[in-house]
PDB file of N, CA and C in Angstrom:
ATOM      1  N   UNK A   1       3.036 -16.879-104.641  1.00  0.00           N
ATOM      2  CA  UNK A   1       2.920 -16.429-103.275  1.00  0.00           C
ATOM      3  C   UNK A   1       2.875 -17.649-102.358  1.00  0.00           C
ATOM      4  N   UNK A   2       3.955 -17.758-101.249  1.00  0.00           N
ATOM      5  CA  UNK A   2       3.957 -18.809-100.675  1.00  0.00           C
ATOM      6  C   UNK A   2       2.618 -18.689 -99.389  1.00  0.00           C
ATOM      7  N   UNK A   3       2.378 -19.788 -99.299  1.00  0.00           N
ATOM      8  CA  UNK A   3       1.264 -19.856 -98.333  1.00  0.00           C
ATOM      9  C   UNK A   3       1.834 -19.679 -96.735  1.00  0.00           C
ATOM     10  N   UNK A   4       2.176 -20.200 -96.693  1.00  0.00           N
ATOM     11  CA  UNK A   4       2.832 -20.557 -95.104  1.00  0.00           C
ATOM     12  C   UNK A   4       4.617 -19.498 -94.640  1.00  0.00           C
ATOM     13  N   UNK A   5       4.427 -19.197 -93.535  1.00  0.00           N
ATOM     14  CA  UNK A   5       5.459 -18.361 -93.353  1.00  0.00           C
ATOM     15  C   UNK A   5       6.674 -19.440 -93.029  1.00  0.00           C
ATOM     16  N   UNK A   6       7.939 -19.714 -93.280  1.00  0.00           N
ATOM     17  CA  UNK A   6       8.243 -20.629 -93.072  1.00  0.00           C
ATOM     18  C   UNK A   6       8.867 -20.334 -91.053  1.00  0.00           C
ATOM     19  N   UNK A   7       9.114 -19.410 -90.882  1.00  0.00           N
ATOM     20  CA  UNK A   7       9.105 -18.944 -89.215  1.00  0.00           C
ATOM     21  C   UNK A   7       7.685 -19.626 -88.736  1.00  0.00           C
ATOM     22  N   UNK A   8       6.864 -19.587 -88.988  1.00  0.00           N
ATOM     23  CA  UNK A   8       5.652 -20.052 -88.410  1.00  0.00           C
ATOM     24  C   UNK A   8       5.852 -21.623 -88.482  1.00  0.00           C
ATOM     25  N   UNK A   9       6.171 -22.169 -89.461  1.00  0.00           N
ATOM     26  CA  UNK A   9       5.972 -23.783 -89.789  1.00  0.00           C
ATOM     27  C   UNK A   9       7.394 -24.071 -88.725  1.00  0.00           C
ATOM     28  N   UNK A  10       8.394 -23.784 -88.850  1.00  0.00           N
ATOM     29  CA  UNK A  10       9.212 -23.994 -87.787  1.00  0.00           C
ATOM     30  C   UNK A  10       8.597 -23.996 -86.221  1.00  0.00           C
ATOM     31  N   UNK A  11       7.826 -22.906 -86.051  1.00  0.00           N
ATOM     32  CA  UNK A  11       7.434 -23.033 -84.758  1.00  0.00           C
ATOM     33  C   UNK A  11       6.115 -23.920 -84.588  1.00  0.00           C
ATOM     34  N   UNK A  12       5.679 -24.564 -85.489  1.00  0.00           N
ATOM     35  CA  UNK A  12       4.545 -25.605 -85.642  1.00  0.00           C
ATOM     36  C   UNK A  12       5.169 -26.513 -84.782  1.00  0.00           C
ATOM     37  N   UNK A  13       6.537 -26.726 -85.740  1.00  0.00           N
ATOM     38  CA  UNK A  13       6.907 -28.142 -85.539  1.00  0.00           C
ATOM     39  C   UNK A  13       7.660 -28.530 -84.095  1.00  0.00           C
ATOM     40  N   UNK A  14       8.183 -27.484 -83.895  1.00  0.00           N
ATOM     41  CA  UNK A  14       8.414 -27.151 -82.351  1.00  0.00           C
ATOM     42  C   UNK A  14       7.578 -27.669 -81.328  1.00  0.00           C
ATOM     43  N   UNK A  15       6.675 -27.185 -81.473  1.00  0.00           N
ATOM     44  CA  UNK A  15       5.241 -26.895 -80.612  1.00  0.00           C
ATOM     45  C   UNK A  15       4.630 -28.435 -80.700  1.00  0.00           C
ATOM     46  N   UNK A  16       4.806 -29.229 -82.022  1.00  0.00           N
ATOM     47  CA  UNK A  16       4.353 -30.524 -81.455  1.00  0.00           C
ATOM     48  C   UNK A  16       5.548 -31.317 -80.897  1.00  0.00           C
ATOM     49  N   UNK A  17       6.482 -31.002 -81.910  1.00  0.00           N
ATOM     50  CA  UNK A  17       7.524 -32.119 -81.134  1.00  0.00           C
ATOM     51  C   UNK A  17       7.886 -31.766 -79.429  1.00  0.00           C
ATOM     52  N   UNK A  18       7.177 -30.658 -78.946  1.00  0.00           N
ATOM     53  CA  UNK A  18       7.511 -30.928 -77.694  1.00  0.00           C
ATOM     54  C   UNK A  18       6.104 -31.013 -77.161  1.00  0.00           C
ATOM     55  N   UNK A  19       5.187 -31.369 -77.366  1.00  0.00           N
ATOM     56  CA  UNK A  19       3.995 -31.939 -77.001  1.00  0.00           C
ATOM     57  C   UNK A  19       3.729 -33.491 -77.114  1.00  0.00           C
ATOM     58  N   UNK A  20       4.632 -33.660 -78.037  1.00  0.00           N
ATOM     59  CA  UNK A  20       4.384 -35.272 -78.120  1.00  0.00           C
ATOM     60  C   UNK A  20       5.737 -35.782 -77.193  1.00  0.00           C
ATOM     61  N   UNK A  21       6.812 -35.310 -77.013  1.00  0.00           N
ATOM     62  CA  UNK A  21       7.969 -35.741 -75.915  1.00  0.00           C
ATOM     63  C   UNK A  21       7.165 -35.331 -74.234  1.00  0.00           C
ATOM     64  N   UNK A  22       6.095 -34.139 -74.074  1.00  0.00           N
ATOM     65  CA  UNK A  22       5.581 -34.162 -73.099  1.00  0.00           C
ATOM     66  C   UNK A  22       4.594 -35.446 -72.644  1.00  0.00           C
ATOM     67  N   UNK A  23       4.031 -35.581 -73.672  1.00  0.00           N
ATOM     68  CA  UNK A  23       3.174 -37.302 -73.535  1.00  0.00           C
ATOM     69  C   UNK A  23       4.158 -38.208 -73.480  1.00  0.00           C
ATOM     70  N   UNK A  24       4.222 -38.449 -74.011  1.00  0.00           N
ATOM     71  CA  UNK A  24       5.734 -39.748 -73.828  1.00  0.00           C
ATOM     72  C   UNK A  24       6.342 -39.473 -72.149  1.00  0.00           C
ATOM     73  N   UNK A  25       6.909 -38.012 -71.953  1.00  0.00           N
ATOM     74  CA  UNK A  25       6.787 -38.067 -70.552  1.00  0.00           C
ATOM     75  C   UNK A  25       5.867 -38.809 -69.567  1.00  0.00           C
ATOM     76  N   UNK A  26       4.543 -37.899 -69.737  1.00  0.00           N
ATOM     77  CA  UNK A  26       3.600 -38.219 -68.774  1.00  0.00           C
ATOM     78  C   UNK A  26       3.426 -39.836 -68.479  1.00  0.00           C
ATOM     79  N   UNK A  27       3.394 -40.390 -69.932  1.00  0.00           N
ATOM     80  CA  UNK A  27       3.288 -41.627 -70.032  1.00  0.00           C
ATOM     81  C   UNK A  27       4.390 -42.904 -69.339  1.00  0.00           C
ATOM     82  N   UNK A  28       5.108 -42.402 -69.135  1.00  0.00           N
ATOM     83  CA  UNK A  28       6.851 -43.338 -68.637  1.00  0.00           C
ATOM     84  C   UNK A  28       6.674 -43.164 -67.135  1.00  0.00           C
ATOM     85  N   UNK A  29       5.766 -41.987 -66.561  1.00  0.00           N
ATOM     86  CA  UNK A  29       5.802 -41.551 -65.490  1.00  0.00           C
ATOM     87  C   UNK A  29       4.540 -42.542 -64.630  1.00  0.00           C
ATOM     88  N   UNK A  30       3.534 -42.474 -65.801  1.00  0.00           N
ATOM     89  CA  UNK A  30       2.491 -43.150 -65.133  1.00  0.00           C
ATOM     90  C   UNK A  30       3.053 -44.666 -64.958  1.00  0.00           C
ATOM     91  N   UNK A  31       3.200 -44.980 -65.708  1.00  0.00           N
ATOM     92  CA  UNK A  31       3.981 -46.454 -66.142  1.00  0.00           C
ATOM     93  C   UNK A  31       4.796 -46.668 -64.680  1.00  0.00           C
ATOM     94  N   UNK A  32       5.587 -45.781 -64.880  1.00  0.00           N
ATOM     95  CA  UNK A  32       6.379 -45.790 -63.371  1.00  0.00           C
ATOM     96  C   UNK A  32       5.761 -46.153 -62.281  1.00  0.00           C
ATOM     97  N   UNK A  33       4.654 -45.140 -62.155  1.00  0.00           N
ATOM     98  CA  UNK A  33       3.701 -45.408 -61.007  1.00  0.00           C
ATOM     99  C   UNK A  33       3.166 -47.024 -60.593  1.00  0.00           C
ATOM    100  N   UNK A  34       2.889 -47.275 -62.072  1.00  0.00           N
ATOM    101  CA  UNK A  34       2.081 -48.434 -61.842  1.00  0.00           C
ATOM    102  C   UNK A  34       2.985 -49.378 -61.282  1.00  0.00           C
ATOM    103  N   UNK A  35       3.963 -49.095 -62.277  1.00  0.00           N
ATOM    104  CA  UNK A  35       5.424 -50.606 -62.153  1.00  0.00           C
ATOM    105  C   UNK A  35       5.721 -50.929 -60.510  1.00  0.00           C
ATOM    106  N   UNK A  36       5.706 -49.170 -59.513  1.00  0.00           N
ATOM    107  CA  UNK A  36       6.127 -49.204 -58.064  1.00  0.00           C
ATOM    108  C   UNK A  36       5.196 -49.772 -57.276  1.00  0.00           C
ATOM    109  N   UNK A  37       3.641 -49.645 -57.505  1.00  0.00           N
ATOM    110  CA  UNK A  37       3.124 -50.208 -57.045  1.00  0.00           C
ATOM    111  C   UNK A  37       2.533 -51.425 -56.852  1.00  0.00           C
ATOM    112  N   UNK A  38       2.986 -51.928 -58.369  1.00  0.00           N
ATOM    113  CA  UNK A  38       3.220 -53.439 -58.340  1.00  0.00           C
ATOM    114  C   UNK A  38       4.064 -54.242 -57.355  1.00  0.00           C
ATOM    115  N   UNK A  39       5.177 -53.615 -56.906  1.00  0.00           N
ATOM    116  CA  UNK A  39       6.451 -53.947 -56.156  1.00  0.00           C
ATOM    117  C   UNK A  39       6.256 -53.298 -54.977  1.00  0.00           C
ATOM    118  N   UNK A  40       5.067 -52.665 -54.724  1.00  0.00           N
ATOM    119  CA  UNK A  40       5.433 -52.374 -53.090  1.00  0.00           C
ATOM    120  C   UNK A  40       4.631 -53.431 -52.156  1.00  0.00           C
ATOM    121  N   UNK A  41       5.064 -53.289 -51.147  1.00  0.00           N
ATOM    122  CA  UNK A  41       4.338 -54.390 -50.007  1.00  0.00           C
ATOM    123  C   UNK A  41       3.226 -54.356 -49.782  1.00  0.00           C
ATOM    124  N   UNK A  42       2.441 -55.808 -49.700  1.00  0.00           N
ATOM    125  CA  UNK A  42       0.799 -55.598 -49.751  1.00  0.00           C
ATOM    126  C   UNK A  42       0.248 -54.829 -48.649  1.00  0.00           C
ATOM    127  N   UNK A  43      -0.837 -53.488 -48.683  1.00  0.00           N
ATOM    128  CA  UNK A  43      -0.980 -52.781 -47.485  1.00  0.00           C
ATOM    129  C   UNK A  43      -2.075 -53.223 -46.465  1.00  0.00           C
ATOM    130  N   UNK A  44      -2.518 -54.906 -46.530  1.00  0.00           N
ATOM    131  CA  UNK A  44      -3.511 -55.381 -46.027  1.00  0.00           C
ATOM    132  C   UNK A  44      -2.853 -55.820 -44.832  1.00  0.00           C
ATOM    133  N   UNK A  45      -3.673 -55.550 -43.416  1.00  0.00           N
ATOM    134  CA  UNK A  45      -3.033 -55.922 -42.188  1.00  0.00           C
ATOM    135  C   UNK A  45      -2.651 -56.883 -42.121  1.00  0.00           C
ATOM    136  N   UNK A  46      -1.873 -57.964 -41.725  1.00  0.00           N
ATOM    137  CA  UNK A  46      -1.719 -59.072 -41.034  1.00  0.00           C
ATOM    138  C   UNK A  46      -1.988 -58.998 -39.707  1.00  0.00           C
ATOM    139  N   UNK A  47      -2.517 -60.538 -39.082  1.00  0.00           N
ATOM    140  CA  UNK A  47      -2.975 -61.169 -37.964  1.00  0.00           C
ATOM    141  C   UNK A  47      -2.041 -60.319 -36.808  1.00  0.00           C
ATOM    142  N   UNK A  48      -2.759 -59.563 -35.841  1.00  0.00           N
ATOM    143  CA  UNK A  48      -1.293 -58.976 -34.609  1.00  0.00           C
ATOM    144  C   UNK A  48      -0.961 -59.900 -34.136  1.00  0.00           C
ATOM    145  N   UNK A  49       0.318 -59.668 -33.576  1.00  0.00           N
ATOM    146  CA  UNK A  49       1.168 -60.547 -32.146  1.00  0.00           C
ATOM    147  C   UNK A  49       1.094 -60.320 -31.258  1.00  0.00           C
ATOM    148  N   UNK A  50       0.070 -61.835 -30.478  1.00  0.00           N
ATOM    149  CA  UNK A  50       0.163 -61.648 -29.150  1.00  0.00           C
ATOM    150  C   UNK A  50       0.959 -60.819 -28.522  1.00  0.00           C
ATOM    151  N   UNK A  51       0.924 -59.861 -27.275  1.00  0.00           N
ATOM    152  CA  UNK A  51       1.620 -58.963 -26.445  1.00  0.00           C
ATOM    153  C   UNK A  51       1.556 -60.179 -25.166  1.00  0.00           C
ATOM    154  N   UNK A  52       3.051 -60.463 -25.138  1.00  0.00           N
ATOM    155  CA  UNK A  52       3.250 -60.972 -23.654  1.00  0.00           C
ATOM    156  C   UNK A  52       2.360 -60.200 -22.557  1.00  0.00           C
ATOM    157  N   UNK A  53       1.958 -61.382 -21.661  1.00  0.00           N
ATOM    158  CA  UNK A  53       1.206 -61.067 -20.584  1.00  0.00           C
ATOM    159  C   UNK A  53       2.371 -60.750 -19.225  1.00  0.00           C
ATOM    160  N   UNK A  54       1.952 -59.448 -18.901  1.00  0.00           N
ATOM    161  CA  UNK A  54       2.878 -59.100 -17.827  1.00  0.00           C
ATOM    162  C   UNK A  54       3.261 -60.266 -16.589  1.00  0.00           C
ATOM    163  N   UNK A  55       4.731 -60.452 -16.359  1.00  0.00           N
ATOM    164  CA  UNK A  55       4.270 -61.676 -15.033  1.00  0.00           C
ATOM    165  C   UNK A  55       3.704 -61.449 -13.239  1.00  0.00           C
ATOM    166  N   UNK A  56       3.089 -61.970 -13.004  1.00  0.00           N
ATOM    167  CA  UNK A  56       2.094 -61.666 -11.540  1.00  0.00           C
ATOM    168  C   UNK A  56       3.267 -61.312 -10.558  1.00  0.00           C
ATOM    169  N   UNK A  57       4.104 -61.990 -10.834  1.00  0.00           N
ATOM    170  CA  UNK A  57       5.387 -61.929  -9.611  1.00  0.00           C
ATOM    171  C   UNK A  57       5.525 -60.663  -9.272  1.00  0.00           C
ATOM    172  N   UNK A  58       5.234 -59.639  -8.016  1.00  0.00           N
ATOM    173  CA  UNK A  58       6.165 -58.541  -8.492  1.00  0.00           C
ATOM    174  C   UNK A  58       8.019 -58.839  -8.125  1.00  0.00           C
ATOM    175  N   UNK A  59       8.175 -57.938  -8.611  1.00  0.00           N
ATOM    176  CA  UNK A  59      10.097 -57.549  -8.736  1.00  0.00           C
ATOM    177  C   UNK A  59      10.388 -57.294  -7.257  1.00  0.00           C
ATOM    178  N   UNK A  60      11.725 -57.853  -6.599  1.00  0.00           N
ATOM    179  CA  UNK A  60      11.628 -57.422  -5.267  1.00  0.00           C
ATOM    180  C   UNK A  60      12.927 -55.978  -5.354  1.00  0.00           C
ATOM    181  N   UNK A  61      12.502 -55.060  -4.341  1.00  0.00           N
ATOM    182  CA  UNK A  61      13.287 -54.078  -4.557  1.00  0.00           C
ATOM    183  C   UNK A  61      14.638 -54.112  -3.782  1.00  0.00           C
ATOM    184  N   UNK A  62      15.645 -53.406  -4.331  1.00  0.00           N
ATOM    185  CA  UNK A  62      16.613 -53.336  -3.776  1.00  0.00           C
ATOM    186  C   UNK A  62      16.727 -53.069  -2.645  1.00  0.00           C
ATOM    187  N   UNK A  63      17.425 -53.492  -1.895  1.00  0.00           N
ATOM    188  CA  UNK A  63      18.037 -52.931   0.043  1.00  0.00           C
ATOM    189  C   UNK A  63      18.755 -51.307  -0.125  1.00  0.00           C
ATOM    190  N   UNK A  64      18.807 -51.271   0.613  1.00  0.00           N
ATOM    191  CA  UNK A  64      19.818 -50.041   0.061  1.00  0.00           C
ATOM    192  C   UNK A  64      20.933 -50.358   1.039  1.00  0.00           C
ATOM    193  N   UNK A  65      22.067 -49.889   0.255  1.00  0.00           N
ATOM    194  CA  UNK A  65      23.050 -50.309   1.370  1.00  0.00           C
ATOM    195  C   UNK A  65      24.331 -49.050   1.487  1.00  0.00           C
ATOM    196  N   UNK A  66      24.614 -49.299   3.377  1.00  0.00           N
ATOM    197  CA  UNK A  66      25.078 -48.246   3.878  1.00  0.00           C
ATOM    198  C   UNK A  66      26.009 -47.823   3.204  1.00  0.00           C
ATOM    199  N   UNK A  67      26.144 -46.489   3.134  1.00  0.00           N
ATOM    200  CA  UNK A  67      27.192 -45.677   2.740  1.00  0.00           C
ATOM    201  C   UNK A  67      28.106 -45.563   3.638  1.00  0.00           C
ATOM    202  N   UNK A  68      29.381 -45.900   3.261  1.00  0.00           N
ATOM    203  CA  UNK A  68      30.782 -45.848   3.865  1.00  0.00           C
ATOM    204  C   UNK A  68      31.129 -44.544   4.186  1.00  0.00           C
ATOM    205  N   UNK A  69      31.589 -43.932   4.929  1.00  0.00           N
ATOM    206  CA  UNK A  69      31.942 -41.810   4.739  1.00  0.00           C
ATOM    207  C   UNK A  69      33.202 -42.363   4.539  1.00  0.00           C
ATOM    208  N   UNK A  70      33.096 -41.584   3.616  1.00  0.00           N
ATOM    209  CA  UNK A  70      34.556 -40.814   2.768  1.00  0.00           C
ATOM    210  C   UNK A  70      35.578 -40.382   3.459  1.00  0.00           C
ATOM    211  N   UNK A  71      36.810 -40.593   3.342  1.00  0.00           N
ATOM    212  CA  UNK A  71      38.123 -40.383   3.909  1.00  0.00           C
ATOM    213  C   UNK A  71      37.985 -39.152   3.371  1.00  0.00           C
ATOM    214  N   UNK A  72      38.981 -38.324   4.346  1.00  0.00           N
ATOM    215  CA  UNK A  72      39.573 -36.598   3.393  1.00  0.00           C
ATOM    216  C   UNK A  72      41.078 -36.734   2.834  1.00  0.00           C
ATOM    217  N   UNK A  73      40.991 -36.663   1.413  1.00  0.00           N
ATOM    218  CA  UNK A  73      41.859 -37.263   0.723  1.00  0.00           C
ATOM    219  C   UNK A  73      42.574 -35.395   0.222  1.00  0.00           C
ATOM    220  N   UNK A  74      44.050 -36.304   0.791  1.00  0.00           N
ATOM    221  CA  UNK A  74      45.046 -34.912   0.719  1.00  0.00           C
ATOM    222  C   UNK A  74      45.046 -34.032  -0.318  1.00  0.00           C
ATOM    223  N   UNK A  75      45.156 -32.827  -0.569  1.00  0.00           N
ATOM    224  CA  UNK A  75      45.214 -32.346  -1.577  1.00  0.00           C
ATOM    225  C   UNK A  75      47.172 -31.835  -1.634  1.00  0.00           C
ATOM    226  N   UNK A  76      47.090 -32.333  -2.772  1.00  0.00           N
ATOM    227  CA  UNK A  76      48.535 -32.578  -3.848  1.00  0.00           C
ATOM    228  C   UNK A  76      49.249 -30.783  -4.021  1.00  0.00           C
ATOM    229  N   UNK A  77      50.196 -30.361  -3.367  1.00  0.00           N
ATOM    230  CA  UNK A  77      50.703 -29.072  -3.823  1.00  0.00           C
ATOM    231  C   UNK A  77      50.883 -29.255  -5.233  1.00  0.00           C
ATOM    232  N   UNK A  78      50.980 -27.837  -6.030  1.00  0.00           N
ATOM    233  CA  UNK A  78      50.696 -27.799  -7.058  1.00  0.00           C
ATOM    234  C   UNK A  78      52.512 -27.650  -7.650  1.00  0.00           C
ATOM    235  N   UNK A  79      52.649 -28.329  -9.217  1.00  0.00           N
ATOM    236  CA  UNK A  79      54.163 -28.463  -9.235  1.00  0.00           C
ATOM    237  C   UNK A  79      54.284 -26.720  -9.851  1.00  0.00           C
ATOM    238  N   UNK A  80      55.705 -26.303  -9.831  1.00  0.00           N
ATOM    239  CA  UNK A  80      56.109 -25.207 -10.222  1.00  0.00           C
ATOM    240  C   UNK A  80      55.756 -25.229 -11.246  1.00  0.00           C
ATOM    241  N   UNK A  81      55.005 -23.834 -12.276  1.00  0.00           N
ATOM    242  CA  UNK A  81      54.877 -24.060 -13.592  1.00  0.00           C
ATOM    243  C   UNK A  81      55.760 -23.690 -14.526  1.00  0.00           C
ATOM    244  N   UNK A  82      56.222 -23.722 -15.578  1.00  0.00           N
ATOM    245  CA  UNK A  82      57.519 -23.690 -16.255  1.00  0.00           C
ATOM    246  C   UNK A  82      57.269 -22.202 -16.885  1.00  0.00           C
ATOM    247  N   UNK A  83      58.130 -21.451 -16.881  1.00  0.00           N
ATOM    248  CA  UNK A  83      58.136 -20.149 -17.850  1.00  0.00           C
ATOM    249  C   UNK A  83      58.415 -20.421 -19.357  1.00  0.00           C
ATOM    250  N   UNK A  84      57.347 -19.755 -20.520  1.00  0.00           N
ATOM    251  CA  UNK A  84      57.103 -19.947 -21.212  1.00  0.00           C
ATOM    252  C   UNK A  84      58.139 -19.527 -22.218  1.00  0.00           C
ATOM    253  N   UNK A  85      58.499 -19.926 -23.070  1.00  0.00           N
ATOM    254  CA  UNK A  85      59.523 -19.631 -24.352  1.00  0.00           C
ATOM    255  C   UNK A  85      58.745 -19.088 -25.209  1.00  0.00           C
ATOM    256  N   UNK A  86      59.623 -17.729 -25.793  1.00  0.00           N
ATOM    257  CA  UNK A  86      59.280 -17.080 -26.537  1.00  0.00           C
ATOM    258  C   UNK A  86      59.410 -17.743 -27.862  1.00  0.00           C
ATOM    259  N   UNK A  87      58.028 -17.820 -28.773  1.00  0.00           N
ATOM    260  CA  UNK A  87      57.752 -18.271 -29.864  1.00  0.00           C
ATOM    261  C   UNK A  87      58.572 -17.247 -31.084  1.00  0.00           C
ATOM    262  N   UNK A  88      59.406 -18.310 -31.994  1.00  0.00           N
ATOM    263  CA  UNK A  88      60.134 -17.588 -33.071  1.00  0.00           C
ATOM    264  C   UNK A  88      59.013 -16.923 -33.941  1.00  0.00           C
ATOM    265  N   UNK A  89      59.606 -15.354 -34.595  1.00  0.00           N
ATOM    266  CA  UNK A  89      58.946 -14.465 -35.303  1.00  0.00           C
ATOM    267  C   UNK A  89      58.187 -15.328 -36.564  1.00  0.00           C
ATOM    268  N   UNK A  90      57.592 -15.062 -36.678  1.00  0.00           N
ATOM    269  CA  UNK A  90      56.799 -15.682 -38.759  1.00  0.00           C
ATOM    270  C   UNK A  90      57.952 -15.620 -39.428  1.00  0.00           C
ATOM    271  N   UNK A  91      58.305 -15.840 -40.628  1.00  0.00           N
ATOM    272  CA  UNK A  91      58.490 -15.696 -41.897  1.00  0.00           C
ATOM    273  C   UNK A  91      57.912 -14.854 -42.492  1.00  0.00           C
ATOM    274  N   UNK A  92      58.288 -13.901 -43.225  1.00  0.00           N
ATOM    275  CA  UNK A  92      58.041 -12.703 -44.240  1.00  0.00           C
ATOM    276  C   UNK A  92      57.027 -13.357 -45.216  1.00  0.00           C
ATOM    277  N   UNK A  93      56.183 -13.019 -45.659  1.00  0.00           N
ATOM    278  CA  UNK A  93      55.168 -13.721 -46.783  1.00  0.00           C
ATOM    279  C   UNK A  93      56.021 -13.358 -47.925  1.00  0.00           C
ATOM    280  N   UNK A  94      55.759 -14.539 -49.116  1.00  0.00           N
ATOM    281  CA  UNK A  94      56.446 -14.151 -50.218  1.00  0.00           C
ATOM    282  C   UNK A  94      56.149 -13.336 -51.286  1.00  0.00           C
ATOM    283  N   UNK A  95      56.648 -13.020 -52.195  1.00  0.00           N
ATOM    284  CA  UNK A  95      56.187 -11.479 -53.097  1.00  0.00           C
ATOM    285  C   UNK A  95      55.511 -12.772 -54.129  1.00  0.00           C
ATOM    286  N   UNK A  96      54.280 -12.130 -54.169  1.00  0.00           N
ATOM    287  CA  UNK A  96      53.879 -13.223 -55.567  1.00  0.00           C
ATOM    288  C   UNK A  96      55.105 -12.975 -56.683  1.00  0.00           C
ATOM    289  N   UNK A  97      54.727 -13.479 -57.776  1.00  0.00           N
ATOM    290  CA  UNK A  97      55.471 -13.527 -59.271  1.00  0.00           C
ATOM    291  C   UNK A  97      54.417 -12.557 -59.997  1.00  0.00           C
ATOM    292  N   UNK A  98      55.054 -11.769 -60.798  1.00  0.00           N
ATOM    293  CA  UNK A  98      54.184 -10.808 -61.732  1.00  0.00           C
ATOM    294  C   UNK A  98      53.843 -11.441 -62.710  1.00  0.00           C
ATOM    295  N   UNK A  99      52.035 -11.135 -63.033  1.00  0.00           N
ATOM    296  CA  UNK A  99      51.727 -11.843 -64.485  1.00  0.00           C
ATOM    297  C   UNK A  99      51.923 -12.113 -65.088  1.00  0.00           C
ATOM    298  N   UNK A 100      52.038 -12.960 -65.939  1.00  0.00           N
ATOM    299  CA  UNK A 100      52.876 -12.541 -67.388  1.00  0.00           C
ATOM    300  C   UNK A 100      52.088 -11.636 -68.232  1.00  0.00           C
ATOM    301  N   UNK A 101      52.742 -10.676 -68.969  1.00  0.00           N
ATOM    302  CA  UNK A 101      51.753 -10.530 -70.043  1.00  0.00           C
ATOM    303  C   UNK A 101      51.464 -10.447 -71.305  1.00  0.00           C
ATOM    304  N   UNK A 102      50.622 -10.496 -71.941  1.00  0.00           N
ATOM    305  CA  UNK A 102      50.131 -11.645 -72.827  1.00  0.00           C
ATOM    306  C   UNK A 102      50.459 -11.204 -74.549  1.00  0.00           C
ATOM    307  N   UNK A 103      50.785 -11.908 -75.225  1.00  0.00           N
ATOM    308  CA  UNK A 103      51.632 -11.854 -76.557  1.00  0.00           C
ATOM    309  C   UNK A 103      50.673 -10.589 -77.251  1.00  0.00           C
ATOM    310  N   UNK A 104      50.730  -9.633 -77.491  1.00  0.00           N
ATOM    311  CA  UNK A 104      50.290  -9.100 -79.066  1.00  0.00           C
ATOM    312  C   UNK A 104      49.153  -9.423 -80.120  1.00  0.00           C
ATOM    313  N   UNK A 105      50.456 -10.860 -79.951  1.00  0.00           N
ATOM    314  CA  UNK A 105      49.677 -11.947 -81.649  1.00  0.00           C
ATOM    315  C   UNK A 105      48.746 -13.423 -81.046  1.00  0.00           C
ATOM    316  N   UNK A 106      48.509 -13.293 -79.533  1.00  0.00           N
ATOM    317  CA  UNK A 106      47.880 -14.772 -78.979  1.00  0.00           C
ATOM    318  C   UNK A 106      46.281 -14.020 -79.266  1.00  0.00           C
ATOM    319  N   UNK A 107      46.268 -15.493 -79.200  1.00  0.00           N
ATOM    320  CA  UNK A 107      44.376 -15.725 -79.766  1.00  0.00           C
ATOM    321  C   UNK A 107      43.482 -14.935 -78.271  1.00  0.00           C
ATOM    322  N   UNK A 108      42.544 -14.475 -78.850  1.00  0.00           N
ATOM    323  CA  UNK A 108      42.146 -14.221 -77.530  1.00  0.00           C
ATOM    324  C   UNK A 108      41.126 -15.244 -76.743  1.00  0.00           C
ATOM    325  N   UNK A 109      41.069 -15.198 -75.657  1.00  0.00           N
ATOM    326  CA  UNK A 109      40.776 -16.501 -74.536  1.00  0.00           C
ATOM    327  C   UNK A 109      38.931 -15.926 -74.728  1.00  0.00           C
ATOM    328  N   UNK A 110      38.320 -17.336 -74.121  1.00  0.00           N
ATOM    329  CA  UNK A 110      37.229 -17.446 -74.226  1.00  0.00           C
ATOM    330  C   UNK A 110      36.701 -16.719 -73.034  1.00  0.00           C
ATOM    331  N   UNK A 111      35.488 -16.455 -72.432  1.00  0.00           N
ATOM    332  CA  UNK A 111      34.486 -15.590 -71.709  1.00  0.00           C
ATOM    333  C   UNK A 111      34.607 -16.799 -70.647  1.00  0.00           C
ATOM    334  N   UNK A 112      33.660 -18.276 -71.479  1.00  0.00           N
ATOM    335  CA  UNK A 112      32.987 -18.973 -69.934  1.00  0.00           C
ATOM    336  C   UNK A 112      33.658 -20.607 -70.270  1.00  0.00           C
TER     337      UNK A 112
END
């Protein structure tokens, strides 16, 4: 009388080999972590930069300067517009080609 079902010992082995590829995961991941944060930029402030001091001068403002009035600028008759040409009919769409269909004795074709 065998002890062990061998369906069961199959699914033993299942069950660790994907528990131990899940560690090995976790593990490459942490690793990861560490490796990025080795390589990222130190997050300790550096010294700020002086902010220029605004200058005392103020800015002098613009004059404003007179507006010229506008000439009344002719308006252009409009040219004759051309009568439109009648656009040639479509082309007839073409008749597809009929299936072929398929030998008797051919293998039959796959699903996906």
């Amino acid at each position: 009388m065998r002890m062990f079902n061998m369906r069961m010992v199959n699914t033993l082995k299942a069950s660790v080999l994907l528990l131990a590829l899940m560690a090995v995961a976790e593990l490459s991941a942490a690793g990861l972590q560490r490796a990025i944060a080795q390589t990222a930029p130190d997050p300790t402030p550096t010294a700020p930069t002086p902010t220029p001091a605004p200058s005392p001068t103020p800015t002098p403002t613009p004059t404003p300067s007179p507006t010229p009035t506008p000439t009344p600028t002719p308006t252009p008759t409009p040219a004759p517009t051309p009568t439109p040409t009648p656009a040639p009919a479509p082309a007839p769409a073409p008749t597809p080609a009929p299936a072929p269909t398929p030998s008797p004795n051919a293998a039959p074709r796959a699903l996906w």
